[in-house]
N, C-alpha and C. Protein backbone atom coordinates (compact mmCIF):
# COMPACT_ATOMS: atom_id res chain seq x y z
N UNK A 1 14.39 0.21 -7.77
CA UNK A 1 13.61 -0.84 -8.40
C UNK A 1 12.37 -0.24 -9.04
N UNK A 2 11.91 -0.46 -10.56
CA UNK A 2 10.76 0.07 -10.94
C UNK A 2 9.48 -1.19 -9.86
N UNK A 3 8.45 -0.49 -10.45
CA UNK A 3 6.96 -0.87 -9.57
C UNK A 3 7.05 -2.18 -9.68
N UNK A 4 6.64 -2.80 -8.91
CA UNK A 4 6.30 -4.15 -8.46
C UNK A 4 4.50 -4.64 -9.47
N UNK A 5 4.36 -5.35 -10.63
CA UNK A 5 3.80 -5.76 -11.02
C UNK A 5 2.86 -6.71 -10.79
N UNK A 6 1.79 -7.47 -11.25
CA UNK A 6 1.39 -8.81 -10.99
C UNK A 6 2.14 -10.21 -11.99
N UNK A 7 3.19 -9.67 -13.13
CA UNK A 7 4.04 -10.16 -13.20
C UNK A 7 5.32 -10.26 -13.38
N UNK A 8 5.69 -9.65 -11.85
CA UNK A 8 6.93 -9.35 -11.03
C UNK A 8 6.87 -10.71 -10.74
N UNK A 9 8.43 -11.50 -10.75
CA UNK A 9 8.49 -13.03 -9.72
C UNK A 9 8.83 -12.38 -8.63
N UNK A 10 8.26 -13.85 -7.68
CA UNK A 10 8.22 -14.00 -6.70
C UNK A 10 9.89 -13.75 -6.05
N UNK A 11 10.33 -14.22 -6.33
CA UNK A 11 12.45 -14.65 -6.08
C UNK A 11 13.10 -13.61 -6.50
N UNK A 12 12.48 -12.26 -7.92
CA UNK A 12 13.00 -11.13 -7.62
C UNK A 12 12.27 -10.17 -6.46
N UNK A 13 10.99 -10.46 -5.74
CA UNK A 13 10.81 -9.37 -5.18
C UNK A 13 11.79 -10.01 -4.04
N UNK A 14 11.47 -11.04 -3.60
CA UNK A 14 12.41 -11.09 -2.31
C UNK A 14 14.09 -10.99 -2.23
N UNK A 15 14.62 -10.64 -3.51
CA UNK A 15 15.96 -10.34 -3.52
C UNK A 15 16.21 -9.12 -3.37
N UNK A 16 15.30 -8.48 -3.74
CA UNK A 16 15.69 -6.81 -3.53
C UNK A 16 15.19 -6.86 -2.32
N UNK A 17 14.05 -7.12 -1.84
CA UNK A 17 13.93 -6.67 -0.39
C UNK A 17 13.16 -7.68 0.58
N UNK A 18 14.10 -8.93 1.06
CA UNK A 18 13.58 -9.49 1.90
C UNK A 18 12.52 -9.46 3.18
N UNK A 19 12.09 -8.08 3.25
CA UNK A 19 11.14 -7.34 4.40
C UNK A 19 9.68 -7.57 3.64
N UNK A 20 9.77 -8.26 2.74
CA UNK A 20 8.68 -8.09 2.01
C UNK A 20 7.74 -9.84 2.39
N UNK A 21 8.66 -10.44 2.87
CA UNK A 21 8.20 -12.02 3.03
C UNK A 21 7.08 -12.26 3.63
N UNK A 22 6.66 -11.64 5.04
CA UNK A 22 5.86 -11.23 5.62
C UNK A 22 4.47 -11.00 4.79
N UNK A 23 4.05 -10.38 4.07
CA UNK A 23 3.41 -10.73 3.03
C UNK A 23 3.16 -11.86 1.89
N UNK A 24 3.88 -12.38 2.12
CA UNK A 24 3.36 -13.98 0.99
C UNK A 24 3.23 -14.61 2.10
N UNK A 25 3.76 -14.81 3.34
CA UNK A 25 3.35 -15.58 4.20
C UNK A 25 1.75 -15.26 4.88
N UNK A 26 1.63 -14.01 4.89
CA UNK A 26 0.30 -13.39 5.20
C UNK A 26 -0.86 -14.20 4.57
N UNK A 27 -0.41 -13.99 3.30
CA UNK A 27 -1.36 -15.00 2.15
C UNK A 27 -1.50 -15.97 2.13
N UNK A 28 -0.70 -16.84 3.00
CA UNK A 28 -0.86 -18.57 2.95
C UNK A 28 0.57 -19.18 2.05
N UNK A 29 1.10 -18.39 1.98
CA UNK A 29 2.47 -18.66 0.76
C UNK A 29 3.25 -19.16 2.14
N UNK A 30 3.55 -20.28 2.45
CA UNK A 30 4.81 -20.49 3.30
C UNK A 30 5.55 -21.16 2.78
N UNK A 31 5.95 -21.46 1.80
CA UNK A 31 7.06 -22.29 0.89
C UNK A 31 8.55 -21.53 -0.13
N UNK A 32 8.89 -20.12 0.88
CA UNK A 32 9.22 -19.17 0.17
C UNK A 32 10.33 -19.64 -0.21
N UNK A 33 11.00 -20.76 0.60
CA UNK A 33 12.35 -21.08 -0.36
C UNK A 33 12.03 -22.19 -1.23
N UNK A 34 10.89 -22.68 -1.62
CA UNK A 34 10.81 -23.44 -2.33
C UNK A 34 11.29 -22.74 -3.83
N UNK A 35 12.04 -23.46 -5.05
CA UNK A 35 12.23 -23.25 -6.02
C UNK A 35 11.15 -22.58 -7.32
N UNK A 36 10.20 -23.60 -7.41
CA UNK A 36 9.05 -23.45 -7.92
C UNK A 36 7.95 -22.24 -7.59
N UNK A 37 7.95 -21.80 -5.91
CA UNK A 37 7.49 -20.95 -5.25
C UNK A 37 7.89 -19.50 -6.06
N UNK A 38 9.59 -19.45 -5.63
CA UNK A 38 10.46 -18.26 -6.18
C UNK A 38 10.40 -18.15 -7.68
N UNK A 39 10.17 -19.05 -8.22
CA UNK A 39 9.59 -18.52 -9.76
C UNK A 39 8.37 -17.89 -10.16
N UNK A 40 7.78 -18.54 -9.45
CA UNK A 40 6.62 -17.15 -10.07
C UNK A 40 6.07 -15.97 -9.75
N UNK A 41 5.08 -16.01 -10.66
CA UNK A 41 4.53 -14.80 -10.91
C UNK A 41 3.54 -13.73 -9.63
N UNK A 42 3.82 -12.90 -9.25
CA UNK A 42 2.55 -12.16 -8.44
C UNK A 42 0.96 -12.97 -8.74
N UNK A 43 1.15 -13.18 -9.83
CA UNK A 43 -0.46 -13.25 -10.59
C UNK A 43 -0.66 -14.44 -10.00
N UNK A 44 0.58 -15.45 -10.44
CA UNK A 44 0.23 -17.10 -10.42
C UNK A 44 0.45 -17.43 -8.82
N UNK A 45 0.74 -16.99 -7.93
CA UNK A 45 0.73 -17.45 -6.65
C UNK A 45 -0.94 -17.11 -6.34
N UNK A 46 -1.36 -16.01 -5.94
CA UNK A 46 -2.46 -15.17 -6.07
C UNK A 46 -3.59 -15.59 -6.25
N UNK A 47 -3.41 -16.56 -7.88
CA UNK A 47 -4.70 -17.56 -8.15
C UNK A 47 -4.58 -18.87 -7.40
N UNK A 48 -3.56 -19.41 -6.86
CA UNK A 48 -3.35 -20.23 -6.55
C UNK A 48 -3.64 -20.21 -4.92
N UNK A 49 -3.65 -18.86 -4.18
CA UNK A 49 -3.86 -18.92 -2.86
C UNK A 49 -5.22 -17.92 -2.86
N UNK A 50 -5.68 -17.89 -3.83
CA UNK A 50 -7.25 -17.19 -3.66
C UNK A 50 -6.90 -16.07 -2.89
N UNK A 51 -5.84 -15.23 -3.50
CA UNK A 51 -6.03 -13.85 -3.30
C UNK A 51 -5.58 -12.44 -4.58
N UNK A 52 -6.29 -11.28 -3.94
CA UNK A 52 -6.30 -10.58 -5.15
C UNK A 52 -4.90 -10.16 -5.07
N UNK A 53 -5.06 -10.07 -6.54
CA UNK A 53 -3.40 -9.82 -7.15
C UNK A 53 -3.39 -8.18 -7.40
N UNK A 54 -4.00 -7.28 -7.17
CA UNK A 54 -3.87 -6.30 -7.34
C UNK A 54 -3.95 -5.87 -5.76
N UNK A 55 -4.63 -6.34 -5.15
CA UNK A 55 -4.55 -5.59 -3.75
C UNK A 55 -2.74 -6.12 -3.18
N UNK A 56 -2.28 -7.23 -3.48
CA UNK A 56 -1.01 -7.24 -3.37
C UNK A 56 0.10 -6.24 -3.70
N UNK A 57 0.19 -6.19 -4.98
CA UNK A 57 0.49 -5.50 -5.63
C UNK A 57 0.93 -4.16 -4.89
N UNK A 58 -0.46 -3.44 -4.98
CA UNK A 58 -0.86 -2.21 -4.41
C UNK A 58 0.38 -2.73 -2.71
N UNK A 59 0.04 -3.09 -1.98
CA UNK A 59 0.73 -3.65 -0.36
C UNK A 59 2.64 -3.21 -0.57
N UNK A 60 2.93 -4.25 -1.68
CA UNK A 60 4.12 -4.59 -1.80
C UNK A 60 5.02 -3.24 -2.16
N UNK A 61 4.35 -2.67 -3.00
CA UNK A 61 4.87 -1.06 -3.82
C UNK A 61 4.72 -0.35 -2.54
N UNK A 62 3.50 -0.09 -1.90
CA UNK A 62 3.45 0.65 -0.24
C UNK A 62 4.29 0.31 0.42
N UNK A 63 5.09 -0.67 0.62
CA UNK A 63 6.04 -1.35 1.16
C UNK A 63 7.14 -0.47 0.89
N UNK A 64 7.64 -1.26 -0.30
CA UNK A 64 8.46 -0.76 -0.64
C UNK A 64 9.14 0.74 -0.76
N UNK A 65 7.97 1.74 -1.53
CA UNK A 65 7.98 2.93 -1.31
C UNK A 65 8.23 3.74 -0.12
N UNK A 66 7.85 3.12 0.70
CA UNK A 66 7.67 3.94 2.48
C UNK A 66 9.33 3.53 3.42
N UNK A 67 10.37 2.91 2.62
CA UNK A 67 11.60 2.58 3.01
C UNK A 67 12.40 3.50 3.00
């Protein structure tokens, strides 16, 4: 998978790697099967749960990478 963006969706990161959920839930995201949820953007959840979208970002790729 190339790098995980701030506009990477939400519904592709968790298809490649469901270990990653744990983190949007961290954030206050608990609606992960919601439809609307899985569409968006890194960016647009982020503003929406008052957190930084780059320190995510940065988390999710560490994540990922260290598998």
């Amino acid at each position: 998978m190339a790098a995980i963006t701030k506009d990477t969706i939400i519904g592709d990161i968790l298809d490649i790697d469901r270990t990653t959920a744990p983190f949007f839930l961290e954030m206050g995201m608990h609606c992960l099967g919601c439809p609307s949820a899985r569409g968006e953007t890194l960016e647009q959840a982020c503003l929406v749960h008052g957190v930084s979208v780059d320190e995510l970002v940065a988390k999710l790729n560490a994540h990922i990478e260290g598998k």
